[in-house]
Every structure is written in structure tokens, then in C-alpha cells.
C-alpha atoms as a PDB file:
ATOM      1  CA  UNK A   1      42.531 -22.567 -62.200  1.00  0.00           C
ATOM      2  CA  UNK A   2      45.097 -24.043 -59.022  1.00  0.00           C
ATOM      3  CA  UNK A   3      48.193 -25.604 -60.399  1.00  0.00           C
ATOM      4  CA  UNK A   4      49.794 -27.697 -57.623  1.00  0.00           C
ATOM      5  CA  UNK A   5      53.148 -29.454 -58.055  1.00  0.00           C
ATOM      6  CA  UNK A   6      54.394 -32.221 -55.163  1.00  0.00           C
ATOM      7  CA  UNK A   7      53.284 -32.183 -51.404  1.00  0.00           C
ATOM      8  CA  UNK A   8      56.666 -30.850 -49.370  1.00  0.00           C
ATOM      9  CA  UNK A   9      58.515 -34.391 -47.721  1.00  0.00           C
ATOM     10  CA  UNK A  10      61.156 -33.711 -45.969  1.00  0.00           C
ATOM     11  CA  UNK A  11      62.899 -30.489 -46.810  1.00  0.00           C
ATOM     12  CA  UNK A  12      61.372 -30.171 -50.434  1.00  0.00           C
ATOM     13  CA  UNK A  13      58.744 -27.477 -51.395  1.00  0.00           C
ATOM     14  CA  UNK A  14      55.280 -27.543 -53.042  1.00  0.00           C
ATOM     15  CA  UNK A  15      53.710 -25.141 -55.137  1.00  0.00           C
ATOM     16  CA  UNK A  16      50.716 -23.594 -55.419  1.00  0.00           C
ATOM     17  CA  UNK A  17      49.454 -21.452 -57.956  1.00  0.00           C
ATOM     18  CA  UNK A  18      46.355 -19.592 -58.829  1.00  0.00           C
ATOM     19  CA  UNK A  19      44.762 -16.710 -60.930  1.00  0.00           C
ATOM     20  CA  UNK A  20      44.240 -13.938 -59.332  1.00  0.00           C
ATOM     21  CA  UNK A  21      41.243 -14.079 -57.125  1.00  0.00           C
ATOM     22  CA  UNK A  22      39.428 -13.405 -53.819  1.00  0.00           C
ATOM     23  CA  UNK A  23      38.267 -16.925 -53.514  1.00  0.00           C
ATOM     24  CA  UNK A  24      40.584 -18.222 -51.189  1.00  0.00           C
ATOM     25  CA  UNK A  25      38.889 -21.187 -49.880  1.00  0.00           C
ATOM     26  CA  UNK A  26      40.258 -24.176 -51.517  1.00  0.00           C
ATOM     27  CA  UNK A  27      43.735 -22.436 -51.721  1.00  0.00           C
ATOM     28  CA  UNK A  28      44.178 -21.897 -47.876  1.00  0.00           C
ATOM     29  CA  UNK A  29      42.337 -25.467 -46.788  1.00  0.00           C
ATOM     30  CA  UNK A  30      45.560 -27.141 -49.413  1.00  0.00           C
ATOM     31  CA  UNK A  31      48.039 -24.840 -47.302  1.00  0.00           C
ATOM     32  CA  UNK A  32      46.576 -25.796 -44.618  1.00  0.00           C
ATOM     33  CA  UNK A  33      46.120 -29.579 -44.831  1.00  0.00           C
ATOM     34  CA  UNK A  34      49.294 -30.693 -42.539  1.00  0.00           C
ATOM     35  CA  UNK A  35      48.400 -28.081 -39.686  1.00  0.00           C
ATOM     36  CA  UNK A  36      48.132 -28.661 -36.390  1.00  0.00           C
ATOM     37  CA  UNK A  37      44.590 -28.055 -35.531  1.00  0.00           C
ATOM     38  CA  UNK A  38      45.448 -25.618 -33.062  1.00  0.00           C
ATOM     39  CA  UNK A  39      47.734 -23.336 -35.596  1.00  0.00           C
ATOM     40  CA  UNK A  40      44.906 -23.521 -38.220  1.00  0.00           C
ATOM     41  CA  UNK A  41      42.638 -20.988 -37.438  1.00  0.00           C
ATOM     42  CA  UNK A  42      45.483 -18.339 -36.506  1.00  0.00           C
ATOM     43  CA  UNK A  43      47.156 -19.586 -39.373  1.00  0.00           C
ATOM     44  CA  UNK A  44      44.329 -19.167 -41.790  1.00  0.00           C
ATOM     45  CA  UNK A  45      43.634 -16.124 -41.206  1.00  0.00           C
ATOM     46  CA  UNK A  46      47.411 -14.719 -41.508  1.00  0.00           C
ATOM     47  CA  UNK A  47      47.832 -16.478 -44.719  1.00  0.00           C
ATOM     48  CA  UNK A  48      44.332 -15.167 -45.793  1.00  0.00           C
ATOM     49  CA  UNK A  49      45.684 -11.114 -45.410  1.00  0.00           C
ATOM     50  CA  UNK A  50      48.962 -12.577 -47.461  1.00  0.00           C
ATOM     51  CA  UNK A  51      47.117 -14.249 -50.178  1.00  0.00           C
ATOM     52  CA  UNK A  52      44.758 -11.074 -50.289  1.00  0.00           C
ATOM     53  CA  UNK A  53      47.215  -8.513 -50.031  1.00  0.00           C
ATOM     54  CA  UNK A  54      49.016 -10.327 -53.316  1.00  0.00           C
ATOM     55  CA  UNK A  55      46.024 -10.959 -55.447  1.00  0.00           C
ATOM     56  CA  UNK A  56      44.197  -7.295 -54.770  1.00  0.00           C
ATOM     57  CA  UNK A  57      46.877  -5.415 -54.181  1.00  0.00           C
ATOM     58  CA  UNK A  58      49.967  -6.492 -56.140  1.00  0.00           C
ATOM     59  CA  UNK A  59      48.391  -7.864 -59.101  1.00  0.00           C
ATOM     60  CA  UNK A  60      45.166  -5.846 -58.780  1.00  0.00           C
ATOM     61  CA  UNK A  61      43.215  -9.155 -59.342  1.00  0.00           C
ATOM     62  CA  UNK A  62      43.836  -9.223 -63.169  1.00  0.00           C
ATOM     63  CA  UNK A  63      43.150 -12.551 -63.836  1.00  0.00           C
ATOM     64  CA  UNK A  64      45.582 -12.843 -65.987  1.00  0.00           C
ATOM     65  CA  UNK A  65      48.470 -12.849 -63.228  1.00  0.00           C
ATOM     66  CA  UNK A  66      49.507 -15.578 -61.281  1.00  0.00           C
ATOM     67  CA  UNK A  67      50.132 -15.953 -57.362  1.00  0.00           C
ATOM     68  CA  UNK A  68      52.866 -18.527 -56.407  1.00  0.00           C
ATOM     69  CA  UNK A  69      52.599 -20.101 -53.328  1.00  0.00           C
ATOM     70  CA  UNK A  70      55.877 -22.034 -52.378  1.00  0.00           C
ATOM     71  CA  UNK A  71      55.313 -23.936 -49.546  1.00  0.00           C
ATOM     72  CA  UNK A  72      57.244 -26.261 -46.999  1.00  0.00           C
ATOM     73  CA  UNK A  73      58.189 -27.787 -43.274  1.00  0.00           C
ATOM     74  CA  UNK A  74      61.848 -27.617 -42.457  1.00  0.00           C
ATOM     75  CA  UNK A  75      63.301 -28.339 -39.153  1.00  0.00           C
ATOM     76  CA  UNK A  76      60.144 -27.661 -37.250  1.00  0.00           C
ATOM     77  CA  UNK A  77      59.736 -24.538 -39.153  1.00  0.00           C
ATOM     78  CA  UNK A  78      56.310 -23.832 -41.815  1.00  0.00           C
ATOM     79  CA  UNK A  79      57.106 -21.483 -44.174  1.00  0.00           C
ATOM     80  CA  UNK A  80      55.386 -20.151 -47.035  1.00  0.00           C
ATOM     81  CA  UNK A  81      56.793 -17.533 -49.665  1.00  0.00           C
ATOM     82  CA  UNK A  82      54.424 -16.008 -51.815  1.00  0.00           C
ATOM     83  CA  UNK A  83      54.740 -14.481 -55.133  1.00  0.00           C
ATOM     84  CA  UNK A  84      52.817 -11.854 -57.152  1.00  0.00           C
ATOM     85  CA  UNK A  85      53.498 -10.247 -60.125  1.00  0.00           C
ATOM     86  CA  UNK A  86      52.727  -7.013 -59.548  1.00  0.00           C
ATOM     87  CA  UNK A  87      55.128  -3.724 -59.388  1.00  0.00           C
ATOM     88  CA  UNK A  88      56.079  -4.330 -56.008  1.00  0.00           C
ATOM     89  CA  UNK A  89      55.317  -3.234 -52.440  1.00  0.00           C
ATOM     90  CA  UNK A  90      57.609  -1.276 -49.503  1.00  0.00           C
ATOM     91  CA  UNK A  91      56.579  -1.471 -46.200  1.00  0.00           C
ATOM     92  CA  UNK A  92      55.974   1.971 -44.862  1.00  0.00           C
ATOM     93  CA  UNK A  93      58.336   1.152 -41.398  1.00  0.00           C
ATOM     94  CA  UNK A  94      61.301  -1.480 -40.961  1.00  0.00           C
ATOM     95  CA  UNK A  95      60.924  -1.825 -37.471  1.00  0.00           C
ATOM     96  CA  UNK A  96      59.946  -5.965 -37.028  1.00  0.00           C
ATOM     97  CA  UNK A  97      60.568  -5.369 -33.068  1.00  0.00           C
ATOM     98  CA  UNK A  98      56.743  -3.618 -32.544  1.00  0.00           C
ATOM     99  CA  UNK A  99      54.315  -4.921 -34.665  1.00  0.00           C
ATOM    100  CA  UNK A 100      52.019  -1.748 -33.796  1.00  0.00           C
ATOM    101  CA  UNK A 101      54.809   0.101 -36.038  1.00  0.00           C
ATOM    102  CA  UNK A 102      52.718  -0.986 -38.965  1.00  0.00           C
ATOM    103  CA  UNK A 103      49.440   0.095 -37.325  1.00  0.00           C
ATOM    104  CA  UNK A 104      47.758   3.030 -39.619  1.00  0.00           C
ATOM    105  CA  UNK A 105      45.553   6.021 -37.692  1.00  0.00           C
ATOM    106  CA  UNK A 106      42.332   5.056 -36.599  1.00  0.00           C
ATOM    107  CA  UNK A 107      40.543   6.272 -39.553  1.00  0.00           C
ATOM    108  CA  UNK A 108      42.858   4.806 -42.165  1.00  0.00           C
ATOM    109  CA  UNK A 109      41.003   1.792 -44.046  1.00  0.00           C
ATOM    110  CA  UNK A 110      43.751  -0.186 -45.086  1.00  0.00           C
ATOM    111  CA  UNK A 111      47.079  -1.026 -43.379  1.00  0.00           C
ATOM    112  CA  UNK A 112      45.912  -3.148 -40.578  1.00  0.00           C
ATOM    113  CA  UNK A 113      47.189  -6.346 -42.308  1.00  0.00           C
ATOM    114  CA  UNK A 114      50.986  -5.976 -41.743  1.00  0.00           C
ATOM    115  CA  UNK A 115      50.508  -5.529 -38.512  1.00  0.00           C
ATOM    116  CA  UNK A 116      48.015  -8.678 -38.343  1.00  0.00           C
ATOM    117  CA  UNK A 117      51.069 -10.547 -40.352  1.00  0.00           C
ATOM    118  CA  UNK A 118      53.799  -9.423 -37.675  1.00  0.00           C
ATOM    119  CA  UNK A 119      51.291 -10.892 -35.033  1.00  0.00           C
ATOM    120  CA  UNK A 120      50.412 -13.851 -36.324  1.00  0.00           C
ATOM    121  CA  UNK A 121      53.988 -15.079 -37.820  1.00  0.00           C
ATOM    122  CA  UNK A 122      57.447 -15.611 -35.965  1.00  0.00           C
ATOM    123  CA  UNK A 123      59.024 -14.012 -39.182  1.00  0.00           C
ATOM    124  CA  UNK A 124      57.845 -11.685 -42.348  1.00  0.00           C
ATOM    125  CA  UNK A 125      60.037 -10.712 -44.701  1.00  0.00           C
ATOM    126  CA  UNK A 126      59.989  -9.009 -48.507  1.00  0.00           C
ATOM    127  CA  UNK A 127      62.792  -9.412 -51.050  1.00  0.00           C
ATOM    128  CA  UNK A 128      63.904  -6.028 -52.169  1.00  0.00           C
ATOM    129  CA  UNK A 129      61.888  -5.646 -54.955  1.00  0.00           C
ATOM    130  CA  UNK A 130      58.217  -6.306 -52.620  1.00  0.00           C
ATOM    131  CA  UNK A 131      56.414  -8.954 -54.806  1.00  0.00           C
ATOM    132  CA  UNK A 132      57.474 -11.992 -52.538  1.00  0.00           C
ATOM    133  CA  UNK A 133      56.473 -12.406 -49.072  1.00  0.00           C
ATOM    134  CA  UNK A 134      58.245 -15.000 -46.589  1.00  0.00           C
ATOM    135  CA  UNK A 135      56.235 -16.103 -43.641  1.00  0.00           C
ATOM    136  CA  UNK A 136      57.535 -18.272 -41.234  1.00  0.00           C
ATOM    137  CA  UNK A 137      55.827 -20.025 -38.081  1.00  0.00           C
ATOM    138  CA  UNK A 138      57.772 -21.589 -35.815  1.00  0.00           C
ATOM    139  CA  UNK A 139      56.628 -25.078 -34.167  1.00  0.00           C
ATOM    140  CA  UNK A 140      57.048 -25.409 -30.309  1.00  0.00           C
ATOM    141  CA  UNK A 141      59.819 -27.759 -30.077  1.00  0.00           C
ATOM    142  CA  UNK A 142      59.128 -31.122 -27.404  1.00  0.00           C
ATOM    143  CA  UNK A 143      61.305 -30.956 -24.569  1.00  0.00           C
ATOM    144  CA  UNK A 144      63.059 -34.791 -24.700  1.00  0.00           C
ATOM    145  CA  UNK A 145      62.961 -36.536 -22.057  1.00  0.00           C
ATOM    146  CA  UNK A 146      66.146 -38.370 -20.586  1.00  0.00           C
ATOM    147  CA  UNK A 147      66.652 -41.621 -20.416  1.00  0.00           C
ATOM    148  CA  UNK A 148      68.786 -40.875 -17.132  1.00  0.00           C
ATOM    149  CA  UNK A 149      67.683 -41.629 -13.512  1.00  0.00           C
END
């Protein structure tokens, strides 16, 4: 089941919430409604590895946990936190200055999707306790143009 509560005007948020699950589909088209069409596809699949990384690995897709999706567009900024309920995650390096930091070997299997987040987002953050993710995505500002001659 998807609980949703209000569509972010302005500077409020909306919320999204789900069971744990792997089908994604109709979660990331509703976070993805007011996109750009250029941003989506980028977008999509950042927000795919996020939703992923919460329902498989922080609440081990019990179905019985919720992901939170808070969602909202503030001063030409997206951002999207999202919340598991799981025990928590620490990334393995705190450098956000190379995104290839997070890269694992070549023969790891998993581990690739922080460094896909870092990529793909102008900011990624966890609170201390690593069951909420912040995403942001900057919009490219329009340069005004003067009314001077």
C-alpha cells in the first residue's frame, strides 16, 4: 500500500510512504511527476538506488516496515529525504569531494550505488544514526536579463 499526504506548494513537503518493496514503479513516476524532462531519467535512476538501498537493505524488505519519502522544491532546490526503519547504515568513507571514494574493488558486488548517488546528486547526506538519506539536486538557475540599455 502508498500512503501519500499533500503535493509540496511552495516550501511545504509531501510524503510518500510504502511497504517495503522492490516495485518501485508507481513510487518513483509520483516523485517524479514535477521533473523537468531532462532531470527525469538521471533522476530516476538515483532515486531508484535510494529507494532500493532503503527497502533491501535497511529494512531487509520485511513488509512490515515502512519507507518515508519526504519530498519538496525549495528555492530552486529538489530534495528528497528518505526514511527506513532499519538498524542503520555508515558509509564506509566521508570523503563527498571524489565520488570514486565510494567505489568498491572490481569484484565486489555491491557498493556501486553510493558512488552512483554522489554522481547523480549535488548533495547526499545521512543523519548520524544512517536510516535517513537527504538528496538534493540543484536546478540551474536563469540568468535575468536587464532591463538596462
Amino acid at each position: 500500500m502508498i500512503t501519500i499526504s499533500l503535493r509540496p506548494v511552495g516550501r511545504s513537503w509531501g510524503t510518500i510512504s510504502f511497504a517495503s518493496t522492490l516495485y518501485l514503479c508507481p513510487i518513483l513516476d509520483l516523485l517524479l511527476a514535477e521533473i523537468p524532462a531532462k532531470l527525469q531519467a538521471e533522476l530516476r535512476l538515483g532515486l531508484q538506488e535510494a529507494l532500493v538501498n532503503a527497502a533491501k537493505h535497511g529494512n531487509n524488505l520485511d513488509p512490515s516496515k515502512q519507507v518515508v519519502v519526504r519530498f519538496s522544491l525549495i528555492d530552486n532546490q529538489y530534495w528528497w529525504i528518505i526514511s527506513d526503519q532499519g538498524r542503520g547504515f555508515t558509509p564506509a568513507c566521508d570523503c563527498d569531494d571524489d565520488p570514486t571514494n565510494y567505489l568498491p574493488p572490481d569484484e565486489a558486488e555491491s557498493g556501486r550505488g553510493l558512488s552512483l548517488l554522489h554522481q547523480i546528486f549535488d548533495q547526499v547526506e545521512w543523519n548520524r544514526k544512517g536510516t535517513e538519506l537527504r538528496l538534493c539536486k540543484h536546478l540551474e538557475s536563469r540568468r535575468l536579463l536587464s532591463l538596462r540599455r
